[in-house]
PDB file of N, CA and C in Angstrom:
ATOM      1  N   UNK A   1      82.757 116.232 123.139  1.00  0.00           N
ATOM      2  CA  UNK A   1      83.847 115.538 122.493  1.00  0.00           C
ATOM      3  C   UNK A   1      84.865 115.019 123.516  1.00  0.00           C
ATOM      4  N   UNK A   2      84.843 115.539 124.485  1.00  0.00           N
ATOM      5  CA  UNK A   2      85.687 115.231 126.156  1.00  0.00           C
ATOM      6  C   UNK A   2      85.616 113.892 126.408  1.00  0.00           C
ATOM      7  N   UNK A   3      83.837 113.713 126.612  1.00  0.00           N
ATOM      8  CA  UNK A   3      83.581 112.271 127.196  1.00  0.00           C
ATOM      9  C   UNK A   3      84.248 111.283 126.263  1.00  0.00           C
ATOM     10  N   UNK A   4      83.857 111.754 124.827  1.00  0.00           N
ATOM     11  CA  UNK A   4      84.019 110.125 123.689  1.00  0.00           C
ATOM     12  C   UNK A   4      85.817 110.174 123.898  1.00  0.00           C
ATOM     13  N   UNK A   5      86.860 111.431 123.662  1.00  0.00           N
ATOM     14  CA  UNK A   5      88.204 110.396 123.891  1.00  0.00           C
ATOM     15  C   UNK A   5      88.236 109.759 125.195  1.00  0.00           C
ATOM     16  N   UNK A   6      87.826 110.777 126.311  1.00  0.00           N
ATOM     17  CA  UNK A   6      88.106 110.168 127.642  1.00  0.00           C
ATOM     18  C   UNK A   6      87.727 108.859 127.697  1.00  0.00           C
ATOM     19  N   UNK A   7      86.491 108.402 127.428  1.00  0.00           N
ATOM     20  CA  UNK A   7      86.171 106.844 127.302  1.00  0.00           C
ATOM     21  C   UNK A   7      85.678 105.840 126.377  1.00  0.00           C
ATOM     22  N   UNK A   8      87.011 106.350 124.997  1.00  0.00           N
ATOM     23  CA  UNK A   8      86.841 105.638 124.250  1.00  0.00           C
ATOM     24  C   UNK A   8      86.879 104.346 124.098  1.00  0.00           C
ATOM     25  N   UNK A   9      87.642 103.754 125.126  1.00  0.00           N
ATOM     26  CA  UNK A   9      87.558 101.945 125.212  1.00  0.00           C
ATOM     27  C   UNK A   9      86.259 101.494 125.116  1.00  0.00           C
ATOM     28  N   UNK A  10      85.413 102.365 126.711  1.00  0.00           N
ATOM     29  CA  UNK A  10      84.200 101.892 126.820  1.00  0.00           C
ATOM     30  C   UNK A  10      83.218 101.602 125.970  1.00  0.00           C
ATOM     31  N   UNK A  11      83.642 103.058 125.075  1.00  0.00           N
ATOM     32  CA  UNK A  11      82.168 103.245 124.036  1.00  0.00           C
ATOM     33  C   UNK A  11      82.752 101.980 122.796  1.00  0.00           C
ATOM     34  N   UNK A  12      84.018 101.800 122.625  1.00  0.00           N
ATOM     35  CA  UNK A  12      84.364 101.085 121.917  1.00  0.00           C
ATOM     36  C   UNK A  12      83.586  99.218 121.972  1.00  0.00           C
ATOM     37  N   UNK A  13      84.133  99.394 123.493  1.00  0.00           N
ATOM     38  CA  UNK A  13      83.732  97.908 123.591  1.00  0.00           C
ATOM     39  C   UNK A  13      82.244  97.473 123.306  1.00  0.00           C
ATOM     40  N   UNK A  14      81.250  98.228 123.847  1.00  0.00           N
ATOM     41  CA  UNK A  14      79.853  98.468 123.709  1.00  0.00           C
ATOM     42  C   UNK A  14      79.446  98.633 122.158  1.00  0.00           C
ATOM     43  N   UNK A  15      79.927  99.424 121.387  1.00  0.00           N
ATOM     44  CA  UNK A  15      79.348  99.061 119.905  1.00  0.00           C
ATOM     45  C   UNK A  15      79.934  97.577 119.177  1.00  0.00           C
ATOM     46  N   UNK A  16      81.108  97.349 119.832  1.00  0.00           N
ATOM     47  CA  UNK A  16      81.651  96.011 119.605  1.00  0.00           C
ATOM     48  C   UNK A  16      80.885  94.768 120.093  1.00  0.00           C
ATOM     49  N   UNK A  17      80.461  94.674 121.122  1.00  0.00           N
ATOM     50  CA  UNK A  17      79.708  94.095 121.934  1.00  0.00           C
ATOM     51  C   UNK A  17      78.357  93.880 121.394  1.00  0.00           C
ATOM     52  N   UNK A  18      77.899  94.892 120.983  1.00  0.00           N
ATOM     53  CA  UNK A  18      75.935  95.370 120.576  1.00  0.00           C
ATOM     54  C   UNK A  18      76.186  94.968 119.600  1.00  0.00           C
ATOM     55  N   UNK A  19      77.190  95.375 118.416  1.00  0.00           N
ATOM     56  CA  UNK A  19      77.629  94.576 116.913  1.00  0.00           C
ATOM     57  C   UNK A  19      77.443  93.114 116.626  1.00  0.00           C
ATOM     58  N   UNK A  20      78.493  92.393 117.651  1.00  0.00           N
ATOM     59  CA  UNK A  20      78.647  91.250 117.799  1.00  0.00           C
ATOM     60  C   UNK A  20      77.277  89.979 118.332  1.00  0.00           C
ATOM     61  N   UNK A  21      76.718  90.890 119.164  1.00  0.00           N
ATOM     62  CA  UNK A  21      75.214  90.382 120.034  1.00  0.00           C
ATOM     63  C   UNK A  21      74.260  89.908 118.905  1.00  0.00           C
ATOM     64  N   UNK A  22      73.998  90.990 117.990  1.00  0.00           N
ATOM     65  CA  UNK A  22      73.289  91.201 116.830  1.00  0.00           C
ATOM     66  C   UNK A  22      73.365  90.252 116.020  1.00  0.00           C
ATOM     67  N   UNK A  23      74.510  89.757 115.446  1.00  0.00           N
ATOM     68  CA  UNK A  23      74.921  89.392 114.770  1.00  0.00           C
ATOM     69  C   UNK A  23      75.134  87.381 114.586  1.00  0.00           C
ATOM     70  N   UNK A  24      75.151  87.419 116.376  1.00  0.00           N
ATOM     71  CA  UNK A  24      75.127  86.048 117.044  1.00  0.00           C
ATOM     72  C   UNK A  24      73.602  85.600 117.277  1.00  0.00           C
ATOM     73  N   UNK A  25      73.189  86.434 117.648  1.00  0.00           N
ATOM     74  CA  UNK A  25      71.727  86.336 118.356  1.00  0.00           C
ATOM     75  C   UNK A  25      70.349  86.279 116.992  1.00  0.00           C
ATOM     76  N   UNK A  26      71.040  86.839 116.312  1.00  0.00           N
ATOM     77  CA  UNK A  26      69.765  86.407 115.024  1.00  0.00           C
ATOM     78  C   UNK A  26      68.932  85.388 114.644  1.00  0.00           C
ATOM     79  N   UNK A  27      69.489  84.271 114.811  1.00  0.00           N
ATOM     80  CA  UNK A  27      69.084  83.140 115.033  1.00  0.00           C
ATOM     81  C   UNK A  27      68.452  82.368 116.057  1.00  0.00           C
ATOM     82  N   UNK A  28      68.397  83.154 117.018  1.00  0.00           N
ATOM     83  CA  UNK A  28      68.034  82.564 118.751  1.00  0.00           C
ATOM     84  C   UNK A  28      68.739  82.575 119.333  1.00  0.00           C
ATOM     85  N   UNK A  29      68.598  82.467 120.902  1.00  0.00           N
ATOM     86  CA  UNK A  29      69.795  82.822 121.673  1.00  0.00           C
ATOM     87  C   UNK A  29      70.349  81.316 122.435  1.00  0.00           C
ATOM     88  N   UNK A  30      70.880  80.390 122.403  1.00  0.00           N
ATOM     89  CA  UNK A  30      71.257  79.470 122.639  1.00  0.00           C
ATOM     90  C   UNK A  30      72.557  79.778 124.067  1.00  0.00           C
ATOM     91  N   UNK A  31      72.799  78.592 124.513  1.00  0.00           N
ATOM     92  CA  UNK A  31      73.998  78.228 125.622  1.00  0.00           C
ATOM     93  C   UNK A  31      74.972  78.653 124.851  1.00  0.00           C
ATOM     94  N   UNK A  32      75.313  78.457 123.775  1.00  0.00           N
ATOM     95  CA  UNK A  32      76.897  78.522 123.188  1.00  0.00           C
ATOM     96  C   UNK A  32      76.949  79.932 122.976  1.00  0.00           C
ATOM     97  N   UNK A  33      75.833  80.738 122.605  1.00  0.00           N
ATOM     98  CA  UNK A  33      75.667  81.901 122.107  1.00  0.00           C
ATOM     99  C   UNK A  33      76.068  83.012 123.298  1.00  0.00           C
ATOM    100  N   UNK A  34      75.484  82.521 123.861  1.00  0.00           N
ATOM    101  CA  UNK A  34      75.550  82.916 125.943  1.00  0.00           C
ATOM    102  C   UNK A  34      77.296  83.053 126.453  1.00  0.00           C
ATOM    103  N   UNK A  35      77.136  82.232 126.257  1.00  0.00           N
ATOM    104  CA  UNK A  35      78.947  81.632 126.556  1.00  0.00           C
ATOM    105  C   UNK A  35      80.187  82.304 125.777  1.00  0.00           C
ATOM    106  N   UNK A  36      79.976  82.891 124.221  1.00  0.00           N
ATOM    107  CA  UNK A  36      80.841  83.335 123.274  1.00  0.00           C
ATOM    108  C   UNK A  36      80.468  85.158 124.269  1.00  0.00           C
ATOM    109  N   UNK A  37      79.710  85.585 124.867  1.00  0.00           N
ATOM    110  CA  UNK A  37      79.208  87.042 125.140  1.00  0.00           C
ATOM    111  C   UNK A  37      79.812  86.679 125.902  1.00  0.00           C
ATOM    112  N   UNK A  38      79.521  85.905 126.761  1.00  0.00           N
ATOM    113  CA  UNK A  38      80.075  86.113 128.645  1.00  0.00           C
ATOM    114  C   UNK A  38      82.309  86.497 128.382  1.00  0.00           C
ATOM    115  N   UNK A  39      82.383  85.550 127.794  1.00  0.00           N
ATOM    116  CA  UNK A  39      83.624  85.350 127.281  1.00  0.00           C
ATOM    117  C   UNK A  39      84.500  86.709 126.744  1.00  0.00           C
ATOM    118  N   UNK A  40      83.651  87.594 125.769  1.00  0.00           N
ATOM    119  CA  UNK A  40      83.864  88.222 125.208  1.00  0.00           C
ATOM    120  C   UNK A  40      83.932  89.384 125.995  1.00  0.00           C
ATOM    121  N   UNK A  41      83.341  89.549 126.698  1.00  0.00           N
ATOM    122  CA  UNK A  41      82.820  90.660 128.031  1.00  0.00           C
ATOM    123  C   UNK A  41      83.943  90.530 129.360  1.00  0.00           C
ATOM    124  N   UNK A  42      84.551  89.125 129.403  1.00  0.00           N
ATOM    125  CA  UNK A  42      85.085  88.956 130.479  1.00  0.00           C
ATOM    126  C   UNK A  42      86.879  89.697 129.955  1.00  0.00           C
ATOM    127  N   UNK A  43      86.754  89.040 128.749  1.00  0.00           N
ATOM    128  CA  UNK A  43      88.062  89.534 127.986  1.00  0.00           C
ATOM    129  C   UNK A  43      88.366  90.598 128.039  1.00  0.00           C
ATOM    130  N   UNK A  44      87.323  92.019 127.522  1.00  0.00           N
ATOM    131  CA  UNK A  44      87.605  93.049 127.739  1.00  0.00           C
ATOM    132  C   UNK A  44      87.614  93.879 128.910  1.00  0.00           C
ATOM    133  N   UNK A  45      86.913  93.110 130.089  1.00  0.00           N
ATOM    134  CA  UNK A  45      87.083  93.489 131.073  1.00  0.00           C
ATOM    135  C   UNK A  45      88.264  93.400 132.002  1.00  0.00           C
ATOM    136  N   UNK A  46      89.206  92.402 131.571  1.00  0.00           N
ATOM    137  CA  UNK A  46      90.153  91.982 132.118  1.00  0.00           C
ATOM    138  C   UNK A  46      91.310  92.772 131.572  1.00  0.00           C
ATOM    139  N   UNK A  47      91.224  92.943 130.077  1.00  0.00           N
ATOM    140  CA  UNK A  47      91.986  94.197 129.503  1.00  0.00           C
ATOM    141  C   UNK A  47      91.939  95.368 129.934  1.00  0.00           C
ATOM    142  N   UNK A  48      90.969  95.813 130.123  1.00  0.00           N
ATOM    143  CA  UNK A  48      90.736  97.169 130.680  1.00  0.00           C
ATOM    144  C   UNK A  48      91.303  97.208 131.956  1.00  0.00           C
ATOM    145  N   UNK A  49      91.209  96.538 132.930  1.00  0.00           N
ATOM    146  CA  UNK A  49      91.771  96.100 134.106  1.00  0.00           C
ATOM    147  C   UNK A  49      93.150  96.060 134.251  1.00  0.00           C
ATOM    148  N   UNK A  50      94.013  95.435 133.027  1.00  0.00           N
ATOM    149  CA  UNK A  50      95.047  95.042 133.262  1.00  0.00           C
ATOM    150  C   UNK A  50      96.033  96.065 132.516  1.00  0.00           C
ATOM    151  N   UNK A  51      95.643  97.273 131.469  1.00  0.00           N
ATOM    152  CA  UNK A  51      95.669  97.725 130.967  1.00  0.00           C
ATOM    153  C   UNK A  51      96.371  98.922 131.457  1.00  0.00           C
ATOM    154  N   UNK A  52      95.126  99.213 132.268  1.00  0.00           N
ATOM    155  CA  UNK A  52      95.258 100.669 132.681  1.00  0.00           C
ATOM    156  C   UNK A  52      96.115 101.094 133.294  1.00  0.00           C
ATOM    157  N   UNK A  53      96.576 102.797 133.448  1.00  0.00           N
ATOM    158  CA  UNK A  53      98.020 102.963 134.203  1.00  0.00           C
ATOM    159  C   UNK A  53      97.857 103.219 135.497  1.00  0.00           C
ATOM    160  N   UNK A  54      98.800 102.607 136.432  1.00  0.00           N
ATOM    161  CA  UNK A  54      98.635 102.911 137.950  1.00  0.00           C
ATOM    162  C   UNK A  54      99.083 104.147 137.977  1.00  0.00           C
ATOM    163  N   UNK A  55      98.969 104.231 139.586  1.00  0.00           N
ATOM    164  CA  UNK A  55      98.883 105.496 140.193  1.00  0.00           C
ATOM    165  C   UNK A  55     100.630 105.949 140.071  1.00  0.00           C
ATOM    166  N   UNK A  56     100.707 106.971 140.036  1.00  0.00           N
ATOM    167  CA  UNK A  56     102.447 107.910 139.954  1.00  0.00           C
ATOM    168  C   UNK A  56     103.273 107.365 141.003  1.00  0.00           C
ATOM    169  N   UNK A  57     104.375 106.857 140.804  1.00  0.00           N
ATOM    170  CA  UNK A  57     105.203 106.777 142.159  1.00  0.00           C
ATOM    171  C   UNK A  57     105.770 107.538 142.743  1.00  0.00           C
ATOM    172  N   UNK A  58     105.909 108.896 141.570  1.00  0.00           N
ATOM    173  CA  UNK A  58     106.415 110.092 142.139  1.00  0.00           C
ATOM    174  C   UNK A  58     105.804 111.110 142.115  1.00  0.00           C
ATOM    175  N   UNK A  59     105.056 111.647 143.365  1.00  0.00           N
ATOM    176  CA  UNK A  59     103.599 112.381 143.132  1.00  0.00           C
ATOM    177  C   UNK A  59     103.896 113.851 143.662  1.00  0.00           C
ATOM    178  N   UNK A  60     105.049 114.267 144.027  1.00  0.00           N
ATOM    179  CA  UNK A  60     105.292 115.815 144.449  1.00  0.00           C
ATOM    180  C   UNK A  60     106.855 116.038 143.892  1.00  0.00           C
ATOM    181  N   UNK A  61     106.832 117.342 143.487  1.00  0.00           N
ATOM    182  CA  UNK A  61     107.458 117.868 142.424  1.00  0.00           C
ATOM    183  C   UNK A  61     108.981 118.166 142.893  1.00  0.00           C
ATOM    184  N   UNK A  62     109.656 118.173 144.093  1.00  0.00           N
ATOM    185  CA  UNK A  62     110.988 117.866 144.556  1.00  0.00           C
ATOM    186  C   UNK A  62     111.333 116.589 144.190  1.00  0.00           C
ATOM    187  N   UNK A  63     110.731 116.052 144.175  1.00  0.00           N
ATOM    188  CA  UNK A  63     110.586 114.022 143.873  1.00  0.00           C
ATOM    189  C   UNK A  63     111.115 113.617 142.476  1.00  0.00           C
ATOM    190  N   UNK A  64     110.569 114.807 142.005  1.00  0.00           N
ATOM    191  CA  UNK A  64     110.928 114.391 140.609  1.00  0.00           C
ATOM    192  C   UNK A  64     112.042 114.905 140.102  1.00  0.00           C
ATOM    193  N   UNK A  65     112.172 116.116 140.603  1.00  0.00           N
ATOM    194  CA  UNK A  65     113.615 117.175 140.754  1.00  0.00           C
ATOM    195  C   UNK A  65     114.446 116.772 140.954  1.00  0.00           C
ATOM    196  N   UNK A  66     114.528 116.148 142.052  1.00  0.00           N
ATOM    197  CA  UNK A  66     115.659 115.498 142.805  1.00  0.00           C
ATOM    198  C   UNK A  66     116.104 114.079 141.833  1.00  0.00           C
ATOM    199  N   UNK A  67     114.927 113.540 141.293  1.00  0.00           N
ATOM    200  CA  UNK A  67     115.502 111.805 141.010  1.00  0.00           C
ATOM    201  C   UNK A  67     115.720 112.391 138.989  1.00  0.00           C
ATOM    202  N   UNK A  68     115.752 113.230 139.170  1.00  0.00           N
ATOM    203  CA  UNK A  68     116.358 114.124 137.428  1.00  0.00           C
ATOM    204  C   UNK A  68     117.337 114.314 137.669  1.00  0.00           C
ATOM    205  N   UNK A  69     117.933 114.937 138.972  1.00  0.00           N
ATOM    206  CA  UNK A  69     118.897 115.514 139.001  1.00  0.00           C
ATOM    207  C   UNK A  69     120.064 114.737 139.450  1.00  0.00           C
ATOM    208  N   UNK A  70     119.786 113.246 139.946  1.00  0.00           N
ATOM    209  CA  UNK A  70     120.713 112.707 140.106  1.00  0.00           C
ATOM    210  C   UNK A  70     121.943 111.990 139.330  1.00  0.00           C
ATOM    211  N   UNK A  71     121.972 112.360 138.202  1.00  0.00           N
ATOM    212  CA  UNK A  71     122.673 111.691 137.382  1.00  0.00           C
ATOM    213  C   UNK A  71     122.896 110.457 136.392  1.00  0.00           C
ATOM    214  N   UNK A  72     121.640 109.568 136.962  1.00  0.00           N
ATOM    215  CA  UNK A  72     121.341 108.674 136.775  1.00  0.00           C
ATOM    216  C   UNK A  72     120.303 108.851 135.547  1.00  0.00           C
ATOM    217  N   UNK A  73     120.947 108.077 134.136  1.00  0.00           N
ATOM    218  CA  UNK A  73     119.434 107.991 132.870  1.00  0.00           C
ATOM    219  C   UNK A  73     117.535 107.943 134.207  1.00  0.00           C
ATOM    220  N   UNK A  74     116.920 108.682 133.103  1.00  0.00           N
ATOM    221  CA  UNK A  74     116.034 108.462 134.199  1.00  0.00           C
ATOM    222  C   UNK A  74     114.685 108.214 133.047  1.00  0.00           C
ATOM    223  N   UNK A  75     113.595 107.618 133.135  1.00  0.00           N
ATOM    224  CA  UNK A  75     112.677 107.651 131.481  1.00  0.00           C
ATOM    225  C   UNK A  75     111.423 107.979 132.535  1.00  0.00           C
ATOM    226  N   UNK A  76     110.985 108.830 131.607  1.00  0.00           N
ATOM    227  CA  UNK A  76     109.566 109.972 132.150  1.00  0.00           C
ATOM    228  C   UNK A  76     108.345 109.371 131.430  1.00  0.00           C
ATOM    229  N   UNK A  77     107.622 109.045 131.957  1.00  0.00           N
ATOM    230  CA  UNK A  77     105.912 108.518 130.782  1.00  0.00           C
ATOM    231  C   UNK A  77     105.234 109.367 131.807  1.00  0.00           C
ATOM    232  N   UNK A  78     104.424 109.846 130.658  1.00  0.00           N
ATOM    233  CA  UNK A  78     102.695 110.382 131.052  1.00  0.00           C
ATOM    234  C   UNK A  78     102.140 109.341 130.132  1.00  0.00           C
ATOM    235  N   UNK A  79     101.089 109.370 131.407  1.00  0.00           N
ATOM    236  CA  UNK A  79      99.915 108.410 130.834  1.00  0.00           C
ATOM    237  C   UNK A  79      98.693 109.352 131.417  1.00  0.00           C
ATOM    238  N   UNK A  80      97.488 109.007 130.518  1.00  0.00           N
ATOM    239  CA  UNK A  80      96.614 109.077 130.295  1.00  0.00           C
ATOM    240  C   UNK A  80      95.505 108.441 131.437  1.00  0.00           C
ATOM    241  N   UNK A  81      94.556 108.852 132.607  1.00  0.00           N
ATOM    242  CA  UNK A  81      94.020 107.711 132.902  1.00  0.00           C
ATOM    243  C   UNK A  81      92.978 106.993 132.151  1.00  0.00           C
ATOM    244  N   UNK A  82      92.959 107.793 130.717  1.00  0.00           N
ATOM    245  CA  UNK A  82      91.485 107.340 129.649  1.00  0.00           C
ATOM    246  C   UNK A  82      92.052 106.620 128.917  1.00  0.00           C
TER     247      UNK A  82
END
């Protein structure tokens, strides 16, 4: 059950993808047909890409102490890398 939240986009995009293939492709597989996949594939790849959360800017634990403690509003996110 680990793997499916950890990479639920993936598995997402892939039954979306295999759904969609199916569904286009019934008829024969043509240039336009080709072109709506490539498209569709590039989209979510670029989401996923653009999506995802970078790396911590504050990666050792005085770091974070210190920039809490300064007085200054400060806003905390955890993210997920899945």
């Amino acid at each position: 059950m680990t793997y499916i939240n950890q990479h639920s986009f993936v598995l997402s995009v892939l039954l979306v993808q295999t759904v969609f293939a199916i569904i286009i492709l019934r008829d024969g597989v043509r240039l336009l047909d080709m072109v709506a996949l490539a498209v569709m594939t590039t989209a979510f790849g670029l989401s996923w890409i653009l999506l995802r959360p970078g790396p911590s800017t504050l990666t050792e634990m005085d770091a974070v102490e210190a920039t809490l403690a300064s007085g200054k509003p400060t806003l905390m996110e955890f993210q997920s890398e899945y």
